[in-house]
Protein backbone atom coordinates (compact mmCIF):
# COMPACT_ATOMS: atom_id res chain seq x y z
CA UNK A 1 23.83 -28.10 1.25
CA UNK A 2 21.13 -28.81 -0.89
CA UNK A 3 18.72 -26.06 -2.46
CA UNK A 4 15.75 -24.61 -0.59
CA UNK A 5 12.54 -24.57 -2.51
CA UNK A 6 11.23 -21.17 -2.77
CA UNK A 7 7.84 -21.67 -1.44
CA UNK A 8 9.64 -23.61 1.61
CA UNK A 9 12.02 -20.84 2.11
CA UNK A 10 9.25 -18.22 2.28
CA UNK A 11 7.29 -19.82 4.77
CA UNK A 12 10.14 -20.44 7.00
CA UNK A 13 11.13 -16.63 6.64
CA UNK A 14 7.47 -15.88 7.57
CA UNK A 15 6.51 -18.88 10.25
CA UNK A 16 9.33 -17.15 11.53
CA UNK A 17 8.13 -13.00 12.12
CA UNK A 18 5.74 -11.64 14.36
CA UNK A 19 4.30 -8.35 13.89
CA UNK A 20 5.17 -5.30 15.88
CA UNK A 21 3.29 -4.47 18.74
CA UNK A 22 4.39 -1.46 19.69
CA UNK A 23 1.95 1.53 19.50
CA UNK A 24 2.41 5.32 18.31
CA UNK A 25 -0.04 7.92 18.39
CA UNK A 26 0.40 10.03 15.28
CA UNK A 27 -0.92 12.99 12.90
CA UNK A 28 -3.56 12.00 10.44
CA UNK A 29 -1.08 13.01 7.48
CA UNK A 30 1.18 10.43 8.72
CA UNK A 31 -1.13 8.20 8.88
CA UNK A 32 -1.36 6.98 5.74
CA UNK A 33 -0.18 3.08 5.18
CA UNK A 34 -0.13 2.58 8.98
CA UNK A 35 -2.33 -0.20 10.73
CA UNK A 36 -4.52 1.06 13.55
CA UNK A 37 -3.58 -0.41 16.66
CA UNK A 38 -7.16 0.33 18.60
CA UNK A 39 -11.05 1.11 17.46
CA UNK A 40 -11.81 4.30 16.31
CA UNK A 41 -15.15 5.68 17.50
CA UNK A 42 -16.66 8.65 16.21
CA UNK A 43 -16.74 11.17 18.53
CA UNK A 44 -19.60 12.80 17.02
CA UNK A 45 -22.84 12.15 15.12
CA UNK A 46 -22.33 12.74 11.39
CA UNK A 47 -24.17 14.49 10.27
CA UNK A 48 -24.60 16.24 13.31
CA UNK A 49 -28.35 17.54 11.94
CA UNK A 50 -30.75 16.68 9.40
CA UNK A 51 -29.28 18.36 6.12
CA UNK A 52 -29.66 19.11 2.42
CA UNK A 53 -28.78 17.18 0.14
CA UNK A 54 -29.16 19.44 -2.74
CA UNK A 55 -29.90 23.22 -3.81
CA UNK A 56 -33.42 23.79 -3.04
CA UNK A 57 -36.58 24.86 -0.97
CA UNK A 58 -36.89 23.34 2.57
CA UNK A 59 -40.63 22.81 3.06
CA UNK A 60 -43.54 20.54 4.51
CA UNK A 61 -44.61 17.50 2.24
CA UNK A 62 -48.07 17.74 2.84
CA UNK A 63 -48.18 21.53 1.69
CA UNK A 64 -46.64 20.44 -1.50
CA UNK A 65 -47.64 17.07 -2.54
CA UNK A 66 -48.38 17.53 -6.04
CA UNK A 67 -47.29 20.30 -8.40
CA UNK A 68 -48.68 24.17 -8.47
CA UNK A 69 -48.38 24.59 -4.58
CA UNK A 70 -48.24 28.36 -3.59
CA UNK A 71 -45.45 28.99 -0.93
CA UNK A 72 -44.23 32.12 0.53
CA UNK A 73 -40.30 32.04 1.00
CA UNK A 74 -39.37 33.26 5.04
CA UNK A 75 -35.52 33.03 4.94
CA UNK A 76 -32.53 30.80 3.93
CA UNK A 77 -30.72 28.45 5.31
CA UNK A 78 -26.95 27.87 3.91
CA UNK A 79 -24.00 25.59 5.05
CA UNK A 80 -22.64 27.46 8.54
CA UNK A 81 -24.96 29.51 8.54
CA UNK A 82 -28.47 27.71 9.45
CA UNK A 83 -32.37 28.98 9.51
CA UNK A 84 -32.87 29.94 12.45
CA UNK A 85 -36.63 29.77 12.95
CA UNK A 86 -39.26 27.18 11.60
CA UNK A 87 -41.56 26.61 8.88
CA UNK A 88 -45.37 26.54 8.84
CA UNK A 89 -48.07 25.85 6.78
CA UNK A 90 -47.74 27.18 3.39
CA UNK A 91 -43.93 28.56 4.09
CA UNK A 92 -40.49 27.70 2.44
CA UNK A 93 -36.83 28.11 3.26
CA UNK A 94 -34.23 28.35 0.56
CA UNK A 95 -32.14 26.38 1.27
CA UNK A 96 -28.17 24.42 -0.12
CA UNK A 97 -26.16 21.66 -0.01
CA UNK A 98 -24.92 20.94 3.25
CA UNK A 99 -27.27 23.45 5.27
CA UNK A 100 -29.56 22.29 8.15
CA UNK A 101 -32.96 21.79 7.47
CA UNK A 102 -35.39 23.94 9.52
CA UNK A 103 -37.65 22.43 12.12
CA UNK A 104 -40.99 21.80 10.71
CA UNK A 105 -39.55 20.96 6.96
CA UNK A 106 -39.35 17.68 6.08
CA UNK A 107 -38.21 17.56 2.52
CA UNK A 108 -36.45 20.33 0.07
CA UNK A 109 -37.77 20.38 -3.54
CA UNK A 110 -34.98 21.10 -6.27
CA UNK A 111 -34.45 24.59 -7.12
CA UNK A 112 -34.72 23.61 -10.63
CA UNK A 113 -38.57 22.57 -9.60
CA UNK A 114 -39.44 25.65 -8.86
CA UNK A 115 -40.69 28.62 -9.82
CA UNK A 116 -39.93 32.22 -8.51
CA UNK A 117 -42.85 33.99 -8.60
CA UNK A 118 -42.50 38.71 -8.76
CA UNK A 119 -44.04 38.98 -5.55
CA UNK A 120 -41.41 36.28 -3.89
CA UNK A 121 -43.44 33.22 -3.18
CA UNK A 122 -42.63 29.78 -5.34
CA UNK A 123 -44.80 27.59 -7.07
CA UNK A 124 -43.75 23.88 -7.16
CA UNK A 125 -43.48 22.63 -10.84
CA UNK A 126 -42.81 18.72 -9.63
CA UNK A 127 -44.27 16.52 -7.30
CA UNK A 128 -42.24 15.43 -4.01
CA UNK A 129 -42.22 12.48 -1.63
CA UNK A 130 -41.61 12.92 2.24
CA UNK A 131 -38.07 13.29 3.36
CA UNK A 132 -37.04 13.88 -0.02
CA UNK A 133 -33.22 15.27 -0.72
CA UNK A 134 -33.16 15.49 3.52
CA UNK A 135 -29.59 13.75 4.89
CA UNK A 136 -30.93 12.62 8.36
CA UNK A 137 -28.55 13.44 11.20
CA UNK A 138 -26.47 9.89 12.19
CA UNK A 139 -27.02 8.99 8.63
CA UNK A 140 -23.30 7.94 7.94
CA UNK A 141 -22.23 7.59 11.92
CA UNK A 142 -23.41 8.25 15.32
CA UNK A 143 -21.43 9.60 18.38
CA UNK A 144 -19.39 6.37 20.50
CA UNK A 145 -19.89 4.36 16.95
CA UNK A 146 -16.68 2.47 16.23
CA UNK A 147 -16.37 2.58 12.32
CA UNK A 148 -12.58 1.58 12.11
CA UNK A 149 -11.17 -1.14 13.70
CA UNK A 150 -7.95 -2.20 14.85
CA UNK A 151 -6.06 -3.82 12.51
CA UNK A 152 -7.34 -1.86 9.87
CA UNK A 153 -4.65 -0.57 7.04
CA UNK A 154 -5.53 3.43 6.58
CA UNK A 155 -5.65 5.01 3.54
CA UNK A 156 -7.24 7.69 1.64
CA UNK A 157 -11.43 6.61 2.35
CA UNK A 158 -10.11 6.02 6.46
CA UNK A 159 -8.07 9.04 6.76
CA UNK A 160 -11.09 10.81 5.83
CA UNK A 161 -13.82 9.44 8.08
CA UNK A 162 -11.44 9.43 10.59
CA UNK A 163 -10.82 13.03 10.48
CA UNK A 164 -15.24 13.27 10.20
CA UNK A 165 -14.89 11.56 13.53
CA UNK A 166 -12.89 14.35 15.06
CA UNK A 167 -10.06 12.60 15.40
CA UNK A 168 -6.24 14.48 14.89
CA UNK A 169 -4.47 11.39 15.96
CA UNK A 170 -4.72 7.84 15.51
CA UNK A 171 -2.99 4.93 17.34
CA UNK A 172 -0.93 2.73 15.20
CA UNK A 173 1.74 -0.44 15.25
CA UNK A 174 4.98 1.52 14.62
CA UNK A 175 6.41 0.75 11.19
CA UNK A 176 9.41 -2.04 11.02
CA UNK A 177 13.00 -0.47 10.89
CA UNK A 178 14.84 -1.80 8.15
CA UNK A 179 18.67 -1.48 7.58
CA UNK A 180 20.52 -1.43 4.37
CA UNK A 181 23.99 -2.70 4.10
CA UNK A 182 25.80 -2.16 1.18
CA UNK A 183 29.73 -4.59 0.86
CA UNK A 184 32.55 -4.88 -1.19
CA UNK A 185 35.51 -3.05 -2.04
CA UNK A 186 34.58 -2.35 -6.22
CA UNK A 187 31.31 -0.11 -5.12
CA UNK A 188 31.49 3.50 -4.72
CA UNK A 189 28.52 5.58 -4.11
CA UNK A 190 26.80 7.13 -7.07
CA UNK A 191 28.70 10.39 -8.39
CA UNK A 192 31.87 8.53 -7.69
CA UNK A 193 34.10 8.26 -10.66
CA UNK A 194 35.00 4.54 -10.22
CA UNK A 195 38.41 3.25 -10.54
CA UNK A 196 39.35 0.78 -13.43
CA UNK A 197 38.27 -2.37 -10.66
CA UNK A 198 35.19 -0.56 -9.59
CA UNK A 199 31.37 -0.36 -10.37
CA UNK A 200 28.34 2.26 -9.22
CA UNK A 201 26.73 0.84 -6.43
CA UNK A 202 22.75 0.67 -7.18
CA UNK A 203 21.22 -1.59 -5.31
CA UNK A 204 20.47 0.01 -2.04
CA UNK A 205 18.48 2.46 -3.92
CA UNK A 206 15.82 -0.01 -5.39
CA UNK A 207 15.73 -2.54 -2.41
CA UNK A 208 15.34 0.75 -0.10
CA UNK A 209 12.45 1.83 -2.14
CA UNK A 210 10.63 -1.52 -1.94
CA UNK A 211 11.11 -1.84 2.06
CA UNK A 212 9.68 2.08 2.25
CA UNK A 213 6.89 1.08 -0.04
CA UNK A 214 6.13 -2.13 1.79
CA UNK A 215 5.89 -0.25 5.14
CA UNK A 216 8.98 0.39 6.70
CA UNK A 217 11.59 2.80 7.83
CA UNK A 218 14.80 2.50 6.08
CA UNK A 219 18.32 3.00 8.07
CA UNK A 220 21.21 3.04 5.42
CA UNK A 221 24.53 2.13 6.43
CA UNK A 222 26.29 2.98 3.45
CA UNK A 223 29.13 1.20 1.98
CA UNK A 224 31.71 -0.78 3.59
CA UNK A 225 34.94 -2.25 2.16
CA UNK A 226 35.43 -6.50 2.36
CA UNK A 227 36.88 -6.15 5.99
CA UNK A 228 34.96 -7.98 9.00
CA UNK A 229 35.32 -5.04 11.73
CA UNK A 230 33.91 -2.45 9.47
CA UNK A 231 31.56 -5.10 8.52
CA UNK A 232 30.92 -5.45 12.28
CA UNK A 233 30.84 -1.68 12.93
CA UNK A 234 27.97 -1.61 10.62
CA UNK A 235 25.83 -4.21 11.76
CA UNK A 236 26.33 -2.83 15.49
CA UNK A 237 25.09 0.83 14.03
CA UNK A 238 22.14 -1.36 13.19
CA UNK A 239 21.64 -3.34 16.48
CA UNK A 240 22.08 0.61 17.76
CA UNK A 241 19.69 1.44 16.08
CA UNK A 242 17.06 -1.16 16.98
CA UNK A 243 16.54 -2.37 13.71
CA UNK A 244 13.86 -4.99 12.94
CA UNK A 245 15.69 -6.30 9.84
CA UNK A 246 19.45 -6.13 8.69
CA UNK A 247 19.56 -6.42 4.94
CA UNK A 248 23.08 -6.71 3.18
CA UNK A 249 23.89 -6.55 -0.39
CA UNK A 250 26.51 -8.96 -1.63
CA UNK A 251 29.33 -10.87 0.05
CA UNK A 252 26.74 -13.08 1.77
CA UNK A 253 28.34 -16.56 0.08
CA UNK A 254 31.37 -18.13 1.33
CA UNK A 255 33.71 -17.03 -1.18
CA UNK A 256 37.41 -16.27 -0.07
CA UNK A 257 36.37 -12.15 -0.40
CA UNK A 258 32.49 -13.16 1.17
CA UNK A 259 32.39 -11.57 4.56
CA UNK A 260 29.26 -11.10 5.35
CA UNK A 261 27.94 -14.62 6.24
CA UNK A 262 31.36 -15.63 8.58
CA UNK A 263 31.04 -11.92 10.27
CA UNK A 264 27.13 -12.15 10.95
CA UNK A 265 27.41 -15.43 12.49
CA UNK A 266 30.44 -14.36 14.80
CA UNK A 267 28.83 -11.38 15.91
CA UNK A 268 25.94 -14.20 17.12
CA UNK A 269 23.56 -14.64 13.97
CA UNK A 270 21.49 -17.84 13.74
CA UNK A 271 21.84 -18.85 10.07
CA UNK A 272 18.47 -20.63 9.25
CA UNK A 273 18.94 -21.30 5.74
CA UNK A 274 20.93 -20.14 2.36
CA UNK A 275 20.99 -20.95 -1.19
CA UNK A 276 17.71 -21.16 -2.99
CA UNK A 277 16.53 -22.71 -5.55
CA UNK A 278 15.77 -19.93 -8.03
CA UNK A 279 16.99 -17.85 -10.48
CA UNK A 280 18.09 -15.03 -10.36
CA UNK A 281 18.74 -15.11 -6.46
CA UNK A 282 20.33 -18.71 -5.45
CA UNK A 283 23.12 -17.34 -2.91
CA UNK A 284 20.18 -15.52 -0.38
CA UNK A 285 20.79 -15.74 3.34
CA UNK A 286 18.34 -15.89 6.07
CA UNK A 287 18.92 -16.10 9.86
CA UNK A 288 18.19 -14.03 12.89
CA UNK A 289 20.81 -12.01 15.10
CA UNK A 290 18.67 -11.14 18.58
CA UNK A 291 14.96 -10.51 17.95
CA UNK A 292 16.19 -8.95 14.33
CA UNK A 293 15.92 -10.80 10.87
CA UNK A 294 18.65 -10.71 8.77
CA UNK A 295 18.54 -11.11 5.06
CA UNK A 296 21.46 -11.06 3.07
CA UNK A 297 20.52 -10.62 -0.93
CA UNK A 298 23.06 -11.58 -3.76
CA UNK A 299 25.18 -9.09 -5.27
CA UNK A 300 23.65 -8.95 -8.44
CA UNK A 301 21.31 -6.03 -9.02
CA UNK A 302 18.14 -8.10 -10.56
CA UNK A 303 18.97 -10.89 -7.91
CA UNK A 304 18.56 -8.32 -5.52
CA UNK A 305 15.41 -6.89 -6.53
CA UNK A 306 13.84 -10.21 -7.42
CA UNK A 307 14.66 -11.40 -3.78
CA UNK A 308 13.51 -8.63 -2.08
CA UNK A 309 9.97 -8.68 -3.82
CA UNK A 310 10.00 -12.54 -2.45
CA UNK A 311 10.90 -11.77 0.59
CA UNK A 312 11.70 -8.88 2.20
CA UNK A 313 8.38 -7.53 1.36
CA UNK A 314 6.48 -9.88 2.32
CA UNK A 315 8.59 -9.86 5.68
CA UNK A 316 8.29 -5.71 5.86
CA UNK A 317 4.80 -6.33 5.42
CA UNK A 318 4.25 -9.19 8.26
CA UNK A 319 6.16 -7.25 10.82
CA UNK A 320 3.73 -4.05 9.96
CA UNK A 321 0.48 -6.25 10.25
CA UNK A 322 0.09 -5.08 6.51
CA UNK A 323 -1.93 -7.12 3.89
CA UNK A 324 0.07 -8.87 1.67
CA UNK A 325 0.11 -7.95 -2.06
CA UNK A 326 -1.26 -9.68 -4.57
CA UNK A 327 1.71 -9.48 -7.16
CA UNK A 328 0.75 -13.29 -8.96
CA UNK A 329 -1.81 -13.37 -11.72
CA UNK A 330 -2.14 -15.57 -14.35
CA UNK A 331 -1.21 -14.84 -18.05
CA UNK A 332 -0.62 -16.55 -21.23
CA UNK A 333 2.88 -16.77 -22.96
CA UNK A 334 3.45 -14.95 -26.03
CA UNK A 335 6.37 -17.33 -27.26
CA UNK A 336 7.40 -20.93 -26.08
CA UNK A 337 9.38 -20.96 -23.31
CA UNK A 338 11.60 -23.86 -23.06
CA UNK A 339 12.13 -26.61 -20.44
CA UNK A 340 13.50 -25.03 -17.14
CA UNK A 341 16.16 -26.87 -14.68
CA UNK A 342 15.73 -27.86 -11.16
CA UNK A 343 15.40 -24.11 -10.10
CA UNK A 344 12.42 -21.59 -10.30
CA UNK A 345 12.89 -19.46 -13.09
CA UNK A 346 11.78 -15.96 -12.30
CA UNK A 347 12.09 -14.24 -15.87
CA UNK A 348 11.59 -11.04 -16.91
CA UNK A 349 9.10 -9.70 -19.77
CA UNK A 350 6.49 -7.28 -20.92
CA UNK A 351 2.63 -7.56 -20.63
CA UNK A 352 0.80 -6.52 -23.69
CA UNK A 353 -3.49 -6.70 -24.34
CA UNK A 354 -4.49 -9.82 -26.85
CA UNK A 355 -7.29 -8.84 -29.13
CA UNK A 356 -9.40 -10.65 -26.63
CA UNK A 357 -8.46 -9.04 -23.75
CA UNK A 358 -5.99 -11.53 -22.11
CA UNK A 359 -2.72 -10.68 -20.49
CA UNK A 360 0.39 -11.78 -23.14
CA UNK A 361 3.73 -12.13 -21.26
CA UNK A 362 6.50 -11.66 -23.65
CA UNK A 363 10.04 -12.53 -22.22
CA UNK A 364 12.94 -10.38 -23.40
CA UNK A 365 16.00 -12.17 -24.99
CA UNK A 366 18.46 -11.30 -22.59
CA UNK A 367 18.23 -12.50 -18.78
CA UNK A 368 21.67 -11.75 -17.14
CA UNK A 369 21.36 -11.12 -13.18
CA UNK A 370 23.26 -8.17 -14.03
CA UNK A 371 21.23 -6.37 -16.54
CA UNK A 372 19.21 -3.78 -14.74
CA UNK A 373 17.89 -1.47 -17.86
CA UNK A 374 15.67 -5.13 -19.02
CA UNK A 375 14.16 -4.95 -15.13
CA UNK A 376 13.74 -1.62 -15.28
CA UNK A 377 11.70 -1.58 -18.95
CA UNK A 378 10.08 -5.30 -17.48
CA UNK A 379 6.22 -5.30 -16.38
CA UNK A 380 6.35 -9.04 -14.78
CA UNK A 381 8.15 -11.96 -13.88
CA UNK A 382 7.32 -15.19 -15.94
CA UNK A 383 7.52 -18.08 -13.30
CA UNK A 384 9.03 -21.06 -13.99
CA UNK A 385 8.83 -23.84 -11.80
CA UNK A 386 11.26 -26.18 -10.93
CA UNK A 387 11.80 -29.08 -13.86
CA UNK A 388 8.73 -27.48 -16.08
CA UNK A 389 8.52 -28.69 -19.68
CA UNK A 390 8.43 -26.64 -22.66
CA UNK A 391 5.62 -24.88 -23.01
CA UNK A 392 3.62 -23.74 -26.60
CA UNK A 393 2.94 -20.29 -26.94
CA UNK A 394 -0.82 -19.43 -25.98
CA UNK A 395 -0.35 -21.85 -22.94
CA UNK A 396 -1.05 -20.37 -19.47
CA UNK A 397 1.67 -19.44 -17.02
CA UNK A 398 2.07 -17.59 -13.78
CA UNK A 399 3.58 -14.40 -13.56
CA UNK A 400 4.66 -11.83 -10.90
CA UNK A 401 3.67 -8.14 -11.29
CA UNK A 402 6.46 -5.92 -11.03
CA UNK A 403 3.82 -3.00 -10.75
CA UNK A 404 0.57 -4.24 -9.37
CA UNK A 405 -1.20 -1.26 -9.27
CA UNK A 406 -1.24 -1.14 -13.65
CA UNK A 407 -1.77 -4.64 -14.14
CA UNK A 408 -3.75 -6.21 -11.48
């Protein structure tokens, strides 16, 4: 079988997922990351009266146009606790931030523009314009407005107008179930002191905390030895469980001790495709077992990783109606990089500030699949394409951010 090219293999992975359509009505703190599944309209008028936007004197324009206006003060109006009369000609209200004006004012004049007078009256030190430092009620939303709509990704700005709209609950797409299968009979569970053929298993730790971070709710199914009915056992726990995607670590090539593949498709998995043409990553399975997607990610702990940021994400964040995120940018080696083979290269490396400001990706020395304390200390992923020639340092290339959020 030939090698899939990477771009080819992600958009048969994604031609092939539909998101979720299944609603939940939940809390506004755990709401955050989820996609509203309906409008939200505010169920109030915000704000609900005209207001101040400052510390001041609530008064009428035309008594206090231009500077050295005499005013006598009548009361004060503060946030909860409103004026509860009005104000006439020649009258004032102190008033702060938040509080309702008082019928009959029409603008407030800063505090710090006027002066207190012995026998309690002010006299305005600045001129004022009408409706000055006044927050008219339905500035920012009025009541049966919708201000979020459905498909809309909360986060911090939404959960907050959404609570100003009085709402405790918002309808959302329930987030995709993802289950992590860990195989083969060196890994024991961290803690473990491993036997002379045996290794700490890692990987379900990293790919679980992509899928979480991508959207999704993570099922592990621990460890299970090279044996096809424990391998079946686990991938019925996930069919159990309803699980949107099966993910298994290792034993997913057809090796004489790789189960996986042989066990998925007897328990009825579609394969769709396998073997990619990348690197790290070449031996990653793809098929379908029901209405659930089933990846199953090389052994190798930086295969793993690189794989799942190629596709599971993107997969997670399909299924959850999620944006996609923008992990490619475009930087400018720091060394040559030499000619590349017939698969994408995917190589890790530091990003470091030029004296002009441009992004410098610096490759590290080492590159084995295996090597997880180079990922961890890596801030991108030079990309190589298939059959590229050398390139001269200070040449552009493509790179994928490991951690978006610092170096977008």
């Amino acid at each position: 079988m030939s090698l899939l090219p990477v771009a080819s293999a992600q958009s048969r992975l994604l031609d092939s997922a539909k998101p979720l359509v299944r609603i939940e009505n939940v809390s506004l703190d755990q709401a955050d990351g989820r996609v509203l599944a309906k409008d939200l309209t505010a169920r109030l008028t915000q704000p609900p009266f005209d207001s101040s936007a400052m510390d001041g004197y609530a008064l009428r324009f035309e008594d206090a146009a231009e500077p050295g206006a005499l005013l006598s003060v009548i009361g004060t109006s503060s946030a909860g606790h409103g004026f509860h009369g009005s104000v006439s000609t020649g009258e004032a209200v102190r008033i702060f931030t938040g509080a309702p004006v008082p019928a009959g004012a029409d603008c407030v004049l800063l505090q710090e523009d006027a002066e207190r007078l012995e026998d309690g009256r002010i006299r305005t030190t600045y001129p004022l314009r009408k409706g000055q430092h006044v927050r008219p009620r339905g500035q920012d939303f009025t009541e049966g407005e919708t201000v979020l709509t459905a498909g809309t990704a909360m986060e911090f700005s939404r959960l907050t107008v959404a609570a100003a709209m009085n709402h405790p609950t918002v309808d959302v797409y329930r987030r995709p179930l993802v289950a992590i299968l860990a195989t083969g009979d060196e890994l024991m569970p961290p803690g473990s002191m491993p036997g002379p053929s045996q290794i700490i298993a890692s990987n379900t730790f990293g790919v679980a905390a992509l899928a979480r971070r991508a959207g999704a709710h993570v099922l592990d199914l621990g460890i299970v030895p090279d044996d096809r009915d424990e391998i079946t056992a686990a991938i019925g726990r996930a069919q159990v469980a309803k699980a949107d995607v099966i993910v298994t670590l290792g034993g997913a090539s057809v090796g004489d001790h790789d189960l996986v593949q042989a066990t998925l498709v007897a328990a009825g998995m579609q394969l769709d495709f396998w073997r990619i043409a990348m690197r790290p990553g070449k031996p990653l399975m793809v098929g379908s077992l029901g209405d659930t997607h089933v990846l199953g990610l090389p052994g190798n702990p930086v295969s793993s990783l690189v794989c799942s940021l190629l596709f599971l994400e993107p997969l997670i964040r399909k299924l959850a109606s999620l944006p996609q995120v923008g992990r490619e940018i475009m930087a400018w080696a720091a060394v040559p990089l030499a000619a590349n083979d017939q698969r994408q290269d995917y190589v890790r490396a530091t990003l470091k500030k030029s004296t002009d400001g441009a992004w410098l990706a610096e490759p590290f020395s080492k590159q084995d699949s295996s090597m997880m304390k180079v990922f961890s200390k890596s801030d991108c992923l030079i990309i190589r394409p298939p059959h590229a020639p050398e390139l001269a340092a200070g040449s552009p290339c493509p790179v994928l951010l490991l951690r978006p959020d610092l170096f977008g």
